[in-house]
C-alpha atoms as a PDB file:
ATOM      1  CA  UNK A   1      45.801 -15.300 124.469  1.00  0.00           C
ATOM      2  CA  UNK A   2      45.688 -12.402 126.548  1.00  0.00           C
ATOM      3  CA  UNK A   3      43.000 -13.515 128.512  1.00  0.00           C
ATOM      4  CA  UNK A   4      44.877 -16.460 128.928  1.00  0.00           C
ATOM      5  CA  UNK A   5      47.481 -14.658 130.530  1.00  0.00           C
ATOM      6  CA  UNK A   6      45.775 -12.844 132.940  1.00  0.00           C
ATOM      7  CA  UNK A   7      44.114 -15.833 133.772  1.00  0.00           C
ATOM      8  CA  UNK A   8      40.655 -14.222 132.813  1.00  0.00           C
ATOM      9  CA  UNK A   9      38.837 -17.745 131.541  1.00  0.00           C
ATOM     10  CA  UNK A  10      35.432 -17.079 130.640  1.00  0.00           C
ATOM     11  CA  UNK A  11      37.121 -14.179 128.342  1.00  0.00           C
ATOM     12  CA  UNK A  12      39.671 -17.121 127.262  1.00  0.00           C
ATOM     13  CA  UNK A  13      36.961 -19.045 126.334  1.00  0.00           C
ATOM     14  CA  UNK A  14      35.062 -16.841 124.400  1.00  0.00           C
ATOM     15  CA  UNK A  15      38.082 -16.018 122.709  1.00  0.00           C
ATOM     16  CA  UNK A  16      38.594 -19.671 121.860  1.00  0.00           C
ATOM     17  CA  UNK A  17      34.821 -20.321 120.679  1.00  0.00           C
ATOM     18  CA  UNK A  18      35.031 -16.841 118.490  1.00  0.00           C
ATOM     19  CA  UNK A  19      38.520 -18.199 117.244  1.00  0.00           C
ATOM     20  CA  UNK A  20      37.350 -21.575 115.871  1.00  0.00           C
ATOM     21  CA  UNK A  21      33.909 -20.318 114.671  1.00  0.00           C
ATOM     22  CA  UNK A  22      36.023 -18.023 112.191  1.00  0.00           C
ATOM     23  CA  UNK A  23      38.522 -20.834 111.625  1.00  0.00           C
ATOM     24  CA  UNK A  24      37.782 -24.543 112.868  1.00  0.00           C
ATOM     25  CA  UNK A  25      41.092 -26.163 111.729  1.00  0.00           C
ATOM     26  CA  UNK A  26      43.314 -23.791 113.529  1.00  0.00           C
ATOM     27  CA  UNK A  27      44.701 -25.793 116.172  1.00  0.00           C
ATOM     28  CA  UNK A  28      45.648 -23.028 118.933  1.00  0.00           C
ATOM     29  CA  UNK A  29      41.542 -22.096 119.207  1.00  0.00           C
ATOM     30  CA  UNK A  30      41.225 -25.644 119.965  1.00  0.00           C
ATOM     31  CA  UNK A  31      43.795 -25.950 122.148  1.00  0.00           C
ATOM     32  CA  UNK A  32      42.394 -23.288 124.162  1.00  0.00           C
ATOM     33  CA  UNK A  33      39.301 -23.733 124.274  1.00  0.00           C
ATOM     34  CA  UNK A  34      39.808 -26.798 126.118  1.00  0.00           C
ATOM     35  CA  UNK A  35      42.329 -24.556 128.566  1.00  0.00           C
ATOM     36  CA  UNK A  36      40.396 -22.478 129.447  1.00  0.00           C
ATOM     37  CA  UNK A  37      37.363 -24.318 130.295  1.00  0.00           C
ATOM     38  CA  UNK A  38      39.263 -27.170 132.413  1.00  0.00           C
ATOM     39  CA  UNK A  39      41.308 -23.995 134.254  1.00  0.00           C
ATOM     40  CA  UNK A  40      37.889 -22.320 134.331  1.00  0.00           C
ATOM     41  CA  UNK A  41      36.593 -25.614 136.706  1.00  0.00           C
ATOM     42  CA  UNK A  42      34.147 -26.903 133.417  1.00  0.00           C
ATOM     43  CA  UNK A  43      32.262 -30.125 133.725  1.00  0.00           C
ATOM     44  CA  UNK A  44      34.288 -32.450 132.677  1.00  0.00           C
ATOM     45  CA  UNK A  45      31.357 -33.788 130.277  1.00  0.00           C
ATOM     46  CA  UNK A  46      31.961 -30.209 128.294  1.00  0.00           C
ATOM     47  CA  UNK A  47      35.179 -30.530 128.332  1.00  0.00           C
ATOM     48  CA  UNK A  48      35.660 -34.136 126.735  1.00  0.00           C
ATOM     49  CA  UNK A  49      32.733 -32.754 124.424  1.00  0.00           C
ATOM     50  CA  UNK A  50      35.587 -29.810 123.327  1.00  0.00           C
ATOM     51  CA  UNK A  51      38.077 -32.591 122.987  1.00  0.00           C
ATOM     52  CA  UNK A  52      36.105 -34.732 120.808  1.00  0.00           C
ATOM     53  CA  UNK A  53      35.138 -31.317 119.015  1.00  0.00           C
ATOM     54  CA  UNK A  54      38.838 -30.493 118.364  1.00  0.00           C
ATOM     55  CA  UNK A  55      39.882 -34.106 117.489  1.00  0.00           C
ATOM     56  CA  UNK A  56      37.261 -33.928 114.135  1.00  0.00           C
ATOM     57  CA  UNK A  57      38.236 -30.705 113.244  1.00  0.00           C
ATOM     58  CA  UNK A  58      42.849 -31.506 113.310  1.00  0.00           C
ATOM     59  CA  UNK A  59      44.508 -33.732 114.720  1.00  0.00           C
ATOM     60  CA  UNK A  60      47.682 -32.859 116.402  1.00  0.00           C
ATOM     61  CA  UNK A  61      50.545 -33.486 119.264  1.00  0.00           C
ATOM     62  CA  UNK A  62      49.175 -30.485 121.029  1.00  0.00           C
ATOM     63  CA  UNK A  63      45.385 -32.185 121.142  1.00  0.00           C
ATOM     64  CA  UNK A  64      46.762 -34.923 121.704  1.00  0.00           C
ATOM     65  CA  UNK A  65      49.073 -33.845 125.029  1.00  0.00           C
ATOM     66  CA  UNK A  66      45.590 -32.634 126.344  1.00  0.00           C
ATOM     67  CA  UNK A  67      43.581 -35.556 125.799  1.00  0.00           C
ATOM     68  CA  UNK A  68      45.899 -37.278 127.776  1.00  0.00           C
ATOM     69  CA  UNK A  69      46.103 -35.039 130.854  1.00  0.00           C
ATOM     70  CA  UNK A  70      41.613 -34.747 130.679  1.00  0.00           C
ATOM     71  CA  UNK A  71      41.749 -37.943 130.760  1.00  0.00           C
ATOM     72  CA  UNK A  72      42.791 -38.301 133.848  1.00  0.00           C
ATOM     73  CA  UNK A  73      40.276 -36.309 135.448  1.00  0.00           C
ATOM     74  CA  UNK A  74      37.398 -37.789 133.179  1.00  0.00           C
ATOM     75  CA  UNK A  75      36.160 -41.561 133.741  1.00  0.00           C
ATOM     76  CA  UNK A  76      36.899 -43.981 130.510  1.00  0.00           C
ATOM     77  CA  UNK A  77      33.034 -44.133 130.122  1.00  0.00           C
ATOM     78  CA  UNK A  78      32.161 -40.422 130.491  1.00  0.00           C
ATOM     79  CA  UNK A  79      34.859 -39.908 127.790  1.00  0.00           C
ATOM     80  CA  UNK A  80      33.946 -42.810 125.586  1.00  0.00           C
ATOM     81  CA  UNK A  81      30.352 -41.180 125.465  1.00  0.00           C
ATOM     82  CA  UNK A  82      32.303 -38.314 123.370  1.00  0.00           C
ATOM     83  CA  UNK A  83      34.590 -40.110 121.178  1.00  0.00           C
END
């Protein structure tokens, strides 16, 4: 979260990755993780792929609230390919 703050994203996003990798159904690494890579200027293939990642592991208003602003920078069938 710190990284996050200082608007350090590669650090955010390692962050995220170590944060799920010790505990996959925590929602905040997810959440992140897809933060920081679409602040960090990510292909939007990797993020949808972190999206679709997230969505298996909870399922929650805050995934949810991201999906929906991705999705307007990712194409239905770029996004479909990850669902």
């Amino acid at each position: 979260m710190c990284y996050e703050r200082l608007f350090q994203w590669a650090q955010s996003e390692a962050d995220a990755r170590k944060t799920i990798e010790l505990k996959p159904d925590f929602v905040k690494g997810h959440v992140r993780l897809v933060k920081a890579l679409k602040e960090a200027g990510k292909a939007e293939s990797e993020i949808a792929a972190a999206m679709a990642s997230g969505r298996q592991a909870v399922n929650t208003e805050d995934l949810k609230g991201l999906e929906a602003e991705v999705r307007c920078r990712v194409t239905s069938a770029d996004f479909a390919a990850f669902v």
